[in-house]
C-alpha atoms as a PDB file:
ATOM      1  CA  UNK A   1     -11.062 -46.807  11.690  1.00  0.00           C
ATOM      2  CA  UNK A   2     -12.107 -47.568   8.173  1.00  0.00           C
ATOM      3  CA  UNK A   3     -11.053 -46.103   4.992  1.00  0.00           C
ATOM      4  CA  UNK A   4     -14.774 -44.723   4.971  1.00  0.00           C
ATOM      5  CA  UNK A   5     -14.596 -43.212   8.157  1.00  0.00           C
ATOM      6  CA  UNK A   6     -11.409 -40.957   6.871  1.00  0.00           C
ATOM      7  CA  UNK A   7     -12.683 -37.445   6.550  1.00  0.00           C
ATOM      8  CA  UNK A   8     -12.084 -36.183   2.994  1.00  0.00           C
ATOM      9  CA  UNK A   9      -9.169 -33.971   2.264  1.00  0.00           C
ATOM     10  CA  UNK A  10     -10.571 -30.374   1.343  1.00  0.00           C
ATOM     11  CA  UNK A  11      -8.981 -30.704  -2.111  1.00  0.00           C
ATOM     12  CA  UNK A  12     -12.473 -30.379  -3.458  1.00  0.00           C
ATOM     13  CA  UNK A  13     -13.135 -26.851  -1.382  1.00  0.00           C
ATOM     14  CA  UNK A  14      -9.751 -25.194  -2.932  1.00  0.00           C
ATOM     15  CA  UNK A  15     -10.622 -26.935  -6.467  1.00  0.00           C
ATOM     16  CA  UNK A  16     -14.285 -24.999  -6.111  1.00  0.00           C
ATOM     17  CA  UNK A  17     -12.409 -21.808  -4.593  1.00  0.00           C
ATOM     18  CA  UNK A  18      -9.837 -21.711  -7.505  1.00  0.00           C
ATOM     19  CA  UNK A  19     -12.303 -22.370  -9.928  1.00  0.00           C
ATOM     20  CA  UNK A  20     -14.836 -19.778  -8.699  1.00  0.00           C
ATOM     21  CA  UNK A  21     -11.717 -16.927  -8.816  1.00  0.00           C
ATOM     22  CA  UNK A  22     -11.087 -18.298 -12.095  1.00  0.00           C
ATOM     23  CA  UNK A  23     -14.329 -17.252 -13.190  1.00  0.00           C
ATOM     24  CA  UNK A  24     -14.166 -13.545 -12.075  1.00  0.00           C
ATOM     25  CA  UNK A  25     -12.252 -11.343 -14.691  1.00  0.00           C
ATOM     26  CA  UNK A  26     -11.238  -8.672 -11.920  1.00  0.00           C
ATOM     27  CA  UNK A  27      -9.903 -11.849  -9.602  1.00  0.00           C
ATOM     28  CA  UNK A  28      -7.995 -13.546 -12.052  1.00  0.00           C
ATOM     29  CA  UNK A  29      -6.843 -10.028 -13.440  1.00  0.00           C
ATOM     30  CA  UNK A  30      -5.923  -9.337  -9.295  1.00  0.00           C
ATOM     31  CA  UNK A  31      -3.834 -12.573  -8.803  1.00  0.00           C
ATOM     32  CA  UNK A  32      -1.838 -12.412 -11.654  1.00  0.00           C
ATOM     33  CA  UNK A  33      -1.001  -8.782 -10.937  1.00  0.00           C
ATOM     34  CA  UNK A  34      -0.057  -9.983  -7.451  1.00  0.00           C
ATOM     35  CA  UNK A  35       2.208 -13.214  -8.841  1.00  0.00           C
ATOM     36  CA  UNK A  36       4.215 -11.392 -11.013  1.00  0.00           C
ATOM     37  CA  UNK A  37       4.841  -8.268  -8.227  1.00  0.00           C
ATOM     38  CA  UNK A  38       5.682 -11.139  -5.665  1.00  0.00           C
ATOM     39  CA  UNK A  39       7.671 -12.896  -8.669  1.00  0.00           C
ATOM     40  CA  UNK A  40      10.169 -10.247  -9.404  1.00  0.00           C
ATOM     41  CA  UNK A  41      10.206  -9.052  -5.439  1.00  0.00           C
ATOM     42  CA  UNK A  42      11.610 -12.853  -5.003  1.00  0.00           C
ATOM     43  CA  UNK A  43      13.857 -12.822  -7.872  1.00  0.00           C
ATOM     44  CA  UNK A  44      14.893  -9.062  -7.696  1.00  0.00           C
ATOM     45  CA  UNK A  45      18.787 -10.016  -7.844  1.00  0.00           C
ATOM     46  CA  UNK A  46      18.139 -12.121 -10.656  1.00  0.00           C
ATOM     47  CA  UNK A  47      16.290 -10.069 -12.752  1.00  0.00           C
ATOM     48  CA  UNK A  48      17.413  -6.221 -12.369  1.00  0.00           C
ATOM     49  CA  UNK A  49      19.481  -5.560 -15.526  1.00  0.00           C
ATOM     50  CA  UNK A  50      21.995  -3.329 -13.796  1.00  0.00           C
ATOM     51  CA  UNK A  51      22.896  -2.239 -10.066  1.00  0.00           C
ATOM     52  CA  UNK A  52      20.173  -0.456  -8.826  1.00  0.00           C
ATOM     53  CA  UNK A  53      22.310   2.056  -6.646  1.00  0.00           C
ATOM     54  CA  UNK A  54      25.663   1.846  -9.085  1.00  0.00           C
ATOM     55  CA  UNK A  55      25.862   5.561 -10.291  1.00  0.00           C
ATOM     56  CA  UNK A  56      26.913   6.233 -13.380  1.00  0.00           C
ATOM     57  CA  UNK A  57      27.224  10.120 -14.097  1.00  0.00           C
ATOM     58  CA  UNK A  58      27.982  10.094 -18.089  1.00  0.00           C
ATOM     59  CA  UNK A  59      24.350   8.005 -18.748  1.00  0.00           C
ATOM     60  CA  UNK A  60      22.725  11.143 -16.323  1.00  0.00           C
ATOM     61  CA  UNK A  61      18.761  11.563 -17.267  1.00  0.00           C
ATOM     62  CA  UNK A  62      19.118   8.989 -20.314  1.00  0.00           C
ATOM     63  CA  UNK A  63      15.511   8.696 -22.263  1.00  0.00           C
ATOM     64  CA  UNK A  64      13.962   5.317 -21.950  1.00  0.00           C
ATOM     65  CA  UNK A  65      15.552   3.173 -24.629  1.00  0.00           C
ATOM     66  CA  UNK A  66      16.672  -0.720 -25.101  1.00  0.00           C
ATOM     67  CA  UNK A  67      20.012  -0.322 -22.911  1.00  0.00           C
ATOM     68  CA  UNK A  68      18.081   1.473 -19.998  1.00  0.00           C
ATOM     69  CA  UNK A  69      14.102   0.616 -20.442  1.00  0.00           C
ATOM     70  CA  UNK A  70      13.110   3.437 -18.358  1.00  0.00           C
ATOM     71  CA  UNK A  71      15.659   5.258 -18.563  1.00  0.00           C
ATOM     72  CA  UNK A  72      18.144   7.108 -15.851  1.00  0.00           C
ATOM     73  CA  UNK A  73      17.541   9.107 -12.927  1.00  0.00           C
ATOM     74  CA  UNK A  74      19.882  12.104 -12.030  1.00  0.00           C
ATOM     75  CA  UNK A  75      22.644   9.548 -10.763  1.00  0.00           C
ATOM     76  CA  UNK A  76      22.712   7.412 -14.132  1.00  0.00           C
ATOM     77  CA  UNK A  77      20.875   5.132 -12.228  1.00  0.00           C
ATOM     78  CA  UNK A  78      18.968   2.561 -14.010  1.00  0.00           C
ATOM     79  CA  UNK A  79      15.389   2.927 -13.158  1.00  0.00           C
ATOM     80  CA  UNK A  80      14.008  -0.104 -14.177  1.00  0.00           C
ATOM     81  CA  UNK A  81      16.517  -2.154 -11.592  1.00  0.00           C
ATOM     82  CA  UNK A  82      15.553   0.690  -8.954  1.00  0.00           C
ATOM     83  CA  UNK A  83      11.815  -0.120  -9.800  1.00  0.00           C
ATOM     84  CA  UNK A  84      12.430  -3.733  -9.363  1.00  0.00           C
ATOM     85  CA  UNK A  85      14.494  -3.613  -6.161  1.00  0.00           C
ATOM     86  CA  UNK A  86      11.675  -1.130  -4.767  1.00  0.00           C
ATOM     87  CA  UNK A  87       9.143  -3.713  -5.065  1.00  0.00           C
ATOM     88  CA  UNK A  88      11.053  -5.942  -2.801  1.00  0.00           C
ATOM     89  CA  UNK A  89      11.508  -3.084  -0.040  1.00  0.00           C
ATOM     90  CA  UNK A  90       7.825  -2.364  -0.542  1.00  0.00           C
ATOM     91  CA  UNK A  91       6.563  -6.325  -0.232  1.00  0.00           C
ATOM     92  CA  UNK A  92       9.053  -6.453   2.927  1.00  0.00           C
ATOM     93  CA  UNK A  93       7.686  -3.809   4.989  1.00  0.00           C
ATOM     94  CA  UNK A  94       4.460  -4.976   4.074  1.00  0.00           C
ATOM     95  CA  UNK A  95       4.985  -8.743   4.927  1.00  0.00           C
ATOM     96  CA  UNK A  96       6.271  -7.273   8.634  1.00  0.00           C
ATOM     97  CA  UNK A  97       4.436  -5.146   9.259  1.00  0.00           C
ATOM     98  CA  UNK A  98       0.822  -7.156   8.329  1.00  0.00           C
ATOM     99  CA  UNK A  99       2.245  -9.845   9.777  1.00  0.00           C
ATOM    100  CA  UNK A 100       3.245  -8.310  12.997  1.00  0.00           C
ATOM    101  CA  UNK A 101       0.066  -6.891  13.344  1.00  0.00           C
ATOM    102  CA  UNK A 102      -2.185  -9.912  12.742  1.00  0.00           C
ATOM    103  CA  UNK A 103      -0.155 -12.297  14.824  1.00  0.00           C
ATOM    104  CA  UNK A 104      -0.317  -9.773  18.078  1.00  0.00           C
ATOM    105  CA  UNK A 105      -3.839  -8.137  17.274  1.00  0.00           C
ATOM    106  CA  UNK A 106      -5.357 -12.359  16.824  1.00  0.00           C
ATOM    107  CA  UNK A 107      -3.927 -12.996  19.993  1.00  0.00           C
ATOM    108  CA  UNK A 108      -5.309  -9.715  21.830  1.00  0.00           C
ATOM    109  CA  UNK A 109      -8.608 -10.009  19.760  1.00  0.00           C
ATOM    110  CA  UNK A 110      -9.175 -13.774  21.159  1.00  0.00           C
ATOM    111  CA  UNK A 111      -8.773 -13.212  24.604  1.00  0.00           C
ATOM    112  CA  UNK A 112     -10.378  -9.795  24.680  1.00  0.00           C
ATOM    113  CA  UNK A 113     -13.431 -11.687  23.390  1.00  0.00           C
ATOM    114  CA  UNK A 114     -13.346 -14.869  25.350  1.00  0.00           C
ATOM    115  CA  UNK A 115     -11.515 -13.675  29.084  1.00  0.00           C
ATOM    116  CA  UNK A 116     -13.286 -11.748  31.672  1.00  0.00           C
ATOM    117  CA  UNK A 117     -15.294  -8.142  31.252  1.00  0.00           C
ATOM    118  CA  UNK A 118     -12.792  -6.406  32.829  1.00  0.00           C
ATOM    119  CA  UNK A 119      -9.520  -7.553  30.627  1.00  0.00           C
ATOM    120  CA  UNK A 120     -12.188  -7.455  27.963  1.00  0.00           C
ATOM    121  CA  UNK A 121     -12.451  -3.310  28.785  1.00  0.00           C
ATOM    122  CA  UNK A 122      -8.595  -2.819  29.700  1.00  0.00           C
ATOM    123  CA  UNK A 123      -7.931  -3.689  25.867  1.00  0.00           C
ATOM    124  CA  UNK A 124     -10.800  -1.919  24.362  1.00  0.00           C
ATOM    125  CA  UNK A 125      -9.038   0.975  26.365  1.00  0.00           C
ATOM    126  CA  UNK A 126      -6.232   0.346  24.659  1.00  0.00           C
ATOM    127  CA  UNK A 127      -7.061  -0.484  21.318  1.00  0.00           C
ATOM    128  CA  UNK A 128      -9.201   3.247  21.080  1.00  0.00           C
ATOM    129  CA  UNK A 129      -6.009   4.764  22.790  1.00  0.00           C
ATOM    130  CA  UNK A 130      -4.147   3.637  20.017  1.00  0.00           C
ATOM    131  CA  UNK A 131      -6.511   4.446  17.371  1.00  0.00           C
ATOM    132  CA  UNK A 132      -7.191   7.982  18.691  1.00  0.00           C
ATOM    133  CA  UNK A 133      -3.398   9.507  17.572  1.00  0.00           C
ATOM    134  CA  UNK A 134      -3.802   9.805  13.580  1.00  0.00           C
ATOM    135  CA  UNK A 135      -1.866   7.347  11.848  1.00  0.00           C
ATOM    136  CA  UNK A 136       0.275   9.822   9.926  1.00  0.00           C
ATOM    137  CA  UNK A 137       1.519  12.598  12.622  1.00  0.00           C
ATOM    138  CA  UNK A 138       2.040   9.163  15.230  1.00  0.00           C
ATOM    139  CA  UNK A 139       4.524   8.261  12.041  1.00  0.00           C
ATOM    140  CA  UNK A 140       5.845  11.161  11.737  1.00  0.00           C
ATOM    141  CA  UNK A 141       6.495  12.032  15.674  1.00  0.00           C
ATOM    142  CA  UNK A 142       7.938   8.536  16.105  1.00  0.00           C
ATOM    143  CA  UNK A 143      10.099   8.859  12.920  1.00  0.00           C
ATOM    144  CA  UNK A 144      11.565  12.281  14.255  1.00  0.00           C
ATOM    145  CA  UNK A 145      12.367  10.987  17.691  1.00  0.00           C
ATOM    146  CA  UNK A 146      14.025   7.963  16.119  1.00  0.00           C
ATOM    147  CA  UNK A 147      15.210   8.828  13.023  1.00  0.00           C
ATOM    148  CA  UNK A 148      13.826   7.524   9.127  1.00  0.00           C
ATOM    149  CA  UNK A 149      14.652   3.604   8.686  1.00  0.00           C
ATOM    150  CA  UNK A 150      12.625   0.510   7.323  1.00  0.00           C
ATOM    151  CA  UNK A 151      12.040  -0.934  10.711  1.00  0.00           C
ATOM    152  CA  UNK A 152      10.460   2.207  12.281  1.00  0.00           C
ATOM    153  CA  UNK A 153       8.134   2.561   9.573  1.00  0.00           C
ATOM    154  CA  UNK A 154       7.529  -1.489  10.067  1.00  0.00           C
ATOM    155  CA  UNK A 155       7.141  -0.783  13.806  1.00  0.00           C
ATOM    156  CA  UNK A 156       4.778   2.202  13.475  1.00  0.00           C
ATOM    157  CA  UNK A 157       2.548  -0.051  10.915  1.00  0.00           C
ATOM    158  CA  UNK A 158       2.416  -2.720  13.457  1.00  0.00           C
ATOM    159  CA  UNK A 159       1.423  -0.412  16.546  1.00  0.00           C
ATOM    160  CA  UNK A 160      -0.887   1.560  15.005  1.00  0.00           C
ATOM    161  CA  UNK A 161      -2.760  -1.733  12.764  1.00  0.00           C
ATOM    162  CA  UNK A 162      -3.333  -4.077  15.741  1.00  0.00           C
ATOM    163  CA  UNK A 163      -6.575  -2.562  17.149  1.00  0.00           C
ATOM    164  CA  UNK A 164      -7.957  -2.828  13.272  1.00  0.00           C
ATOM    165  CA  UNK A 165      -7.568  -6.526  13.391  1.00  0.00           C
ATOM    166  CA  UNK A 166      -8.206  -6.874  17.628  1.00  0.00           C
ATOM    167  CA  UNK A 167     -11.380  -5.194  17.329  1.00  0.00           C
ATOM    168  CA  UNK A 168     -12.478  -7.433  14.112  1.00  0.00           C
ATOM    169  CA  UNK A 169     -11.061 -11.095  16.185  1.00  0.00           C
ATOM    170  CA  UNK A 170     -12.916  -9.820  19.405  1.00  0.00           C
ATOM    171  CA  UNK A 171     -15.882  -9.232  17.657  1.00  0.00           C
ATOM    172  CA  UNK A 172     -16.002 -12.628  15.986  1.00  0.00           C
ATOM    173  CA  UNK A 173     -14.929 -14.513  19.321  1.00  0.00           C
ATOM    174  CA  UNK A 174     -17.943 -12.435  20.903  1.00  0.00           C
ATOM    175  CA  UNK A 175     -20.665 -13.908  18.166  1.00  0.00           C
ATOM    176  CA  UNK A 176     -19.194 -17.845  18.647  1.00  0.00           C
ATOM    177  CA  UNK A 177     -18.035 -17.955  22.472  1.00  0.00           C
ATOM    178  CA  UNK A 178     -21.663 -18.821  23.364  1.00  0.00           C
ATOM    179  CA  UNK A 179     -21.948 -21.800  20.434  1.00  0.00           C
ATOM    180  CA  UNK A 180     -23.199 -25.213  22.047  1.00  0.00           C
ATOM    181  CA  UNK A 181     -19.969 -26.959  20.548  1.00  0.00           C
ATOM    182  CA  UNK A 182     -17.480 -24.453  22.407  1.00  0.00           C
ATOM    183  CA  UNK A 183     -19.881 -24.696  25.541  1.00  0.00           C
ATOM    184  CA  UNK A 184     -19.767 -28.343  25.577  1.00  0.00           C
ATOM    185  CA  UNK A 185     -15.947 -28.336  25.438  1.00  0.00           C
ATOM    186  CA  UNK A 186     -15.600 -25.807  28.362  1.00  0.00           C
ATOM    187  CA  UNK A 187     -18.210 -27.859  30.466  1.00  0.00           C
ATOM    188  CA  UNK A 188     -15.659 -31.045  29.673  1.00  0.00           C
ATOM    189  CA  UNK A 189     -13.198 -29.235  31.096  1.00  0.00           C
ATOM    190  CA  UNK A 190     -11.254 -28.172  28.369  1.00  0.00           C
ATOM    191  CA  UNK A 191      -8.776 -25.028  29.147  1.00  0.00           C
ATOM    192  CA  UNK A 192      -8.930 -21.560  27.721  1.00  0.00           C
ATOM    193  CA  UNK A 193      -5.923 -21.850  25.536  1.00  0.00           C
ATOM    194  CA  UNK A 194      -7.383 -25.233  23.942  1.00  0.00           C
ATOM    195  CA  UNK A 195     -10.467 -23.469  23.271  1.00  0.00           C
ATOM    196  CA  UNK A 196      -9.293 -20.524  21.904  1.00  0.00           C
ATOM    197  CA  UNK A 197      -6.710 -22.654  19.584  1.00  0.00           C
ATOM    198  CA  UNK A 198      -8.946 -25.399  18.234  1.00  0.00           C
ATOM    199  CA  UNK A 199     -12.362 -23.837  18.109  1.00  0.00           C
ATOM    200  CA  UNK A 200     -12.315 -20.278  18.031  1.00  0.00           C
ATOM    201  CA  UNK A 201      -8.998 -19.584  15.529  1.00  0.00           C
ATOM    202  CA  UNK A 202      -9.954 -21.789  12.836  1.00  0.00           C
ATOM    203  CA  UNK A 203     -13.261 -19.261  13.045  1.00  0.00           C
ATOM    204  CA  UNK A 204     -12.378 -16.092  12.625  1.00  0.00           C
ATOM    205  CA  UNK A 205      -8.126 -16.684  10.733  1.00  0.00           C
ATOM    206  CA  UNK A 206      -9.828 -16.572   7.132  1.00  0.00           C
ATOM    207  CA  UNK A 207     -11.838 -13.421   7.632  1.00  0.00           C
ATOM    208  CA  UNK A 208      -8.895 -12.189   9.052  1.00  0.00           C
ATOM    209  CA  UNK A 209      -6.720 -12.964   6.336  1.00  0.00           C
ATOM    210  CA  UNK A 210      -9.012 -11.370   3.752  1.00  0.00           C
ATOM    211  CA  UNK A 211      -8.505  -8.248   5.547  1.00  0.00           C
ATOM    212  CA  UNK A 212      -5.130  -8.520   5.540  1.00  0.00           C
ATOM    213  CA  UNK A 213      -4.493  -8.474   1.998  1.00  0.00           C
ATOM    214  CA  UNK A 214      -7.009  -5.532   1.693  1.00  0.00           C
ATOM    215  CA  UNK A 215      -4.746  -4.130   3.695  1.00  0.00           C
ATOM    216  CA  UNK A 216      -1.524  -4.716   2.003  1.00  0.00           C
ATOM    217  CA  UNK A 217      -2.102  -1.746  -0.772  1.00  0.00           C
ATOM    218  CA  UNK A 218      -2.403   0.729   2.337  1.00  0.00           C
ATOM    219  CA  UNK A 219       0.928  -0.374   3.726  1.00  0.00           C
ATOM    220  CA  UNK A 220       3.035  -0.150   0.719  1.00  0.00           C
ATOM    221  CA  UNK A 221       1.335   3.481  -0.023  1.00  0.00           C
ATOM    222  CA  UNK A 222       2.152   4.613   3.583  1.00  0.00           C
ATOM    223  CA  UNK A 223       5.803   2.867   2.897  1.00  0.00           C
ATOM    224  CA  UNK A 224       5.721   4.987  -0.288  1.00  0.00           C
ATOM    225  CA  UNK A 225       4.337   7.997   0.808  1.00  0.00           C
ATOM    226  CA  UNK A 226       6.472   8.408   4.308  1.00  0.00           C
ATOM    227  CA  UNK A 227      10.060   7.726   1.396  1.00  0.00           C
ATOM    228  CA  UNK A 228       8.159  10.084  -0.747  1.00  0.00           C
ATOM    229  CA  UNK A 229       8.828  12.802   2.211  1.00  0.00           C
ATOM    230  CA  UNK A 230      12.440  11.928   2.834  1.00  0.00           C
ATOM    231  CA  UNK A 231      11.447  10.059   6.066  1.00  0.00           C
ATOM    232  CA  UNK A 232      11.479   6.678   5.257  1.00  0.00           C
ATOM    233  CA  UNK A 233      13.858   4.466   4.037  1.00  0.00           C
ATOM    234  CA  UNK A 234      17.122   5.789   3.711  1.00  0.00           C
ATOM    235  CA  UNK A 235      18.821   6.852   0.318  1.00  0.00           C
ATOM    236  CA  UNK A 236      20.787   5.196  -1.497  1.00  0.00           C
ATOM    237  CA  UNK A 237      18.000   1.916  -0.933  1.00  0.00           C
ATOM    238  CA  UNK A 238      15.529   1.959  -4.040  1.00  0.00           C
ATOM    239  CA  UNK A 239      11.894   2.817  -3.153  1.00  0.00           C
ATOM    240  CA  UNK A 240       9.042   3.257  -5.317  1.00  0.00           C
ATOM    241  CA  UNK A 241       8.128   6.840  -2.912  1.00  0.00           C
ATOM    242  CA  UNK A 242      12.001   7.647  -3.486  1.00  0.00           C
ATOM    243  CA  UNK A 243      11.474   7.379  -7.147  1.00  0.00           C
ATOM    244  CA  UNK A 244       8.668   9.508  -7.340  1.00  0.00           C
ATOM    245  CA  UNK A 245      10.364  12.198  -5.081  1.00  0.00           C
ATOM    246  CA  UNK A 246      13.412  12.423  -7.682  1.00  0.00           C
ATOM    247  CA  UNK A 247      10.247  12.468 -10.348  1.00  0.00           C
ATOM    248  CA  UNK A 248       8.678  15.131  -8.644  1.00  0.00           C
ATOM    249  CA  UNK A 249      12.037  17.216  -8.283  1.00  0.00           C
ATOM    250  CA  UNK A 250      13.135  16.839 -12.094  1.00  0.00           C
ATOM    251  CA  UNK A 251       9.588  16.458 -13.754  1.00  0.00           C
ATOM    252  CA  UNK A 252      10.049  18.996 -16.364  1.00  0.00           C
ATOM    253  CA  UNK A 253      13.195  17.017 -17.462  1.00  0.00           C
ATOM    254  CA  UNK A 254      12.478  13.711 -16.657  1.00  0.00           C
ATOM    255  CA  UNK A 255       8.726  12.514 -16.942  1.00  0.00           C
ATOM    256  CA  UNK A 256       9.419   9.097 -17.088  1.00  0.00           C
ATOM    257  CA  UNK A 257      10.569   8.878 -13.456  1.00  0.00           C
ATOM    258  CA  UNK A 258       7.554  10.155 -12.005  1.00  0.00           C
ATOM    259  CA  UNK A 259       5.584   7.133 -14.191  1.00  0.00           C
ATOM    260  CA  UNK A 260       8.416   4.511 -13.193  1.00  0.00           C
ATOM    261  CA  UNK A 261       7.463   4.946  -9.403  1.00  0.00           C
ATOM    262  CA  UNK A 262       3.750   5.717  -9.977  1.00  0.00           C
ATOM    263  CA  UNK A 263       2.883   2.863 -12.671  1.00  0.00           C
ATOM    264  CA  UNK A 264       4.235   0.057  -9.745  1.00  0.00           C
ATOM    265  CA  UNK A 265       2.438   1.926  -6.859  1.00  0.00           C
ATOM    266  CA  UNK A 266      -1.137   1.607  -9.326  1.00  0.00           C
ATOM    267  CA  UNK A 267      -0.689  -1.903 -10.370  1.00  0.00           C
ATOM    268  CA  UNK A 268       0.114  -3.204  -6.960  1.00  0.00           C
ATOM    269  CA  UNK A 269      -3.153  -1.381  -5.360  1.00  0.00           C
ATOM    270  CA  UNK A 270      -5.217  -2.531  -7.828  1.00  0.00           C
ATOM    271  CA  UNK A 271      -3.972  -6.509  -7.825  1.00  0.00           C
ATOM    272  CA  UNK A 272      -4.228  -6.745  -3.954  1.00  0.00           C
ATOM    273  CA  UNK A 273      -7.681  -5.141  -3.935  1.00  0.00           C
ATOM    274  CA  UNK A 274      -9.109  -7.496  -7.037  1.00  0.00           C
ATOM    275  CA  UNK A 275      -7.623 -10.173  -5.214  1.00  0.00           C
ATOM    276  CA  UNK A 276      -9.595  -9.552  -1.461  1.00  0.00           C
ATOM    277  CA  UNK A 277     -12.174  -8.344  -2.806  1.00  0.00           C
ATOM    278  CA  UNK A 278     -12.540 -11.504  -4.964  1.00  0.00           C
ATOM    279  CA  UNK A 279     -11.798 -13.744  -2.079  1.00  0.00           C
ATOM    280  CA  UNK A 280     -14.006 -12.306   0.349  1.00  0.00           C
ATOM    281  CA  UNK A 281     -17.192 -12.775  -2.448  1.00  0.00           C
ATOM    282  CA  UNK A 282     -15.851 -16.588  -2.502  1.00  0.00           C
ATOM    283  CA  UNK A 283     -15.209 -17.300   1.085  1.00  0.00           C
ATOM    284  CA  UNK A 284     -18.136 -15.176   2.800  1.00  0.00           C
ATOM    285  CA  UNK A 285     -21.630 -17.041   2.004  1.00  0.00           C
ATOM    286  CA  UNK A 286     -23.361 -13.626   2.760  1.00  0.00           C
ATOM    287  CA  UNK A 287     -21.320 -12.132  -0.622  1.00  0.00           C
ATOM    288  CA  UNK A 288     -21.586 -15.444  -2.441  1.00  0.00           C
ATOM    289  CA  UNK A 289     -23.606 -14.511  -6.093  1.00  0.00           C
ATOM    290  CA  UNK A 290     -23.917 -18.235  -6.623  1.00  0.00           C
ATOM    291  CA  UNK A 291     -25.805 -19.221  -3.633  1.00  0.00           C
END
């Protein structure tokens, strides 16, 4: 094979990509939100100025000042270092749980849309099964049969996400399965798996990953919103719902908590969403302006 004959590396394609998300204010505003979250979630033990669950009773309800930035919850607690370390608990269960999901719900998705009718209508059965509970009182049930943790709020995001991203892979698989390139493989010969792994993933993974990080802003609210109520991750673990349910409880003497846990919870939505929504205008032609 000649040095002509070498396919090109798709340098070019992410060069374009990064230049075109360069060029939108509310994508470049997105991904730098979303670095510097990610950032401090990596280098939380670095960072965080103090312990985030040391108590220390004599700097109780301290005022924001240069020793405590955001001041002190009702446990002279630093709330800065609690934000900080909440960010990490928020990015796990979201990392999980989206990753959980996609893996199982690609696989599901795939073969839903390229097996037989009948497998085909055992897991549509299943996905609207699943999707039929709310998402909420299924969390809730599950959480008082079990008991509050981290994983069974990463389990319950998992169950009740995998029909989202099934239903979007089956659908996809569906509109390519009959492409001349795919039937041209299968009339070689080639098996399911091979089919499904080199032509159909490549296909329908970067939709699929756009959705994902959509999705990411839900997660960490339901994350939040579940600690918020006392049944999610248990105390004395920093979470951004956690801080926002001491905020609530001491509001009239401490209004900094409640915009500590609310300010993260804002900025996080809003990075994520800039960021997929920027991506999917790059990556889909249909949403391309420049075309």
């Amino acid at each position: 094979m000649t040095a002509a004959a070498i396919p090109p590396a798709p340098d070019g394609a992410i060069r374009g990509a990064l230049r075109r998300l360069a060029r939108d204010p509310l994508g470049s505003a997105g991904l730098a939100i979303v670095v510097v979250v990610v950032l401090s979630a990596l280098l939380a033990d670095l960072i965080v100025p103090y312990d985030p669950i040391a108590m220390n009773i004599r700097d109780r309800m301290q005022e924001p000042s240069l020793n405590h930035i955001l001041g002190t919850d009702q446990l002279g607690r630093d709330t800065l270092s609690r934000v900080i370390m909440g960010g990490r608990i928020a990015l796990e269960v979201a990392l999980f749980s989206i990753g959980g999901a996609l893996s199982v719900g690609l696989a599901l998705g795939m073969v839903a849309g390229f097996g037989p009718r009948w497998l085909d209508n055992a897991l549509i059965l299943l996905f609207d099964t699943v999707r039929s509970f709310p998402t909420v009182m299924f969390a809730l049930a599950i959480v008082a049969l079990v008991g509050p943790s981290l994983r069974t709020i990463i389990a319950v995001i998992i169950v009740t996400s995998i029909p989202i991203y099934g239903r979007v892979v089956r659908t996809q698989t569906l509109a390519i399965r009959n492409n001349e390139y795919i039937l041209a493989e299968r009339a070689m010969g080639a098996s399911m798996a091979r089919v499904l792994a080199v032509h159909i993933l490549p296909n329908v993974i970067g939709p699929l990953l756009i959705l994902a990080s959509m999705d990411i802003p839900g997660v960490i609210a339901f994350e939040a919103g579940l600690s918020f109520l006392g049944l999610g991750v248990k105390p004395p673990t920093p979470s951004w719902g956690t801080i926002l349910a001491d905020g609530l409880a001491l509001v009239r003497n401490t209004p900094w908590l409640i915009v500590a846990g609310g300010i993260p919870l804002i900025l996080t939505t809003l990075g994520f969403t800039f960021l997929g929504e920027s991506l999917r205008d790059i990556f889909d032609p249909k949403l391309r302006k420049d075309l």
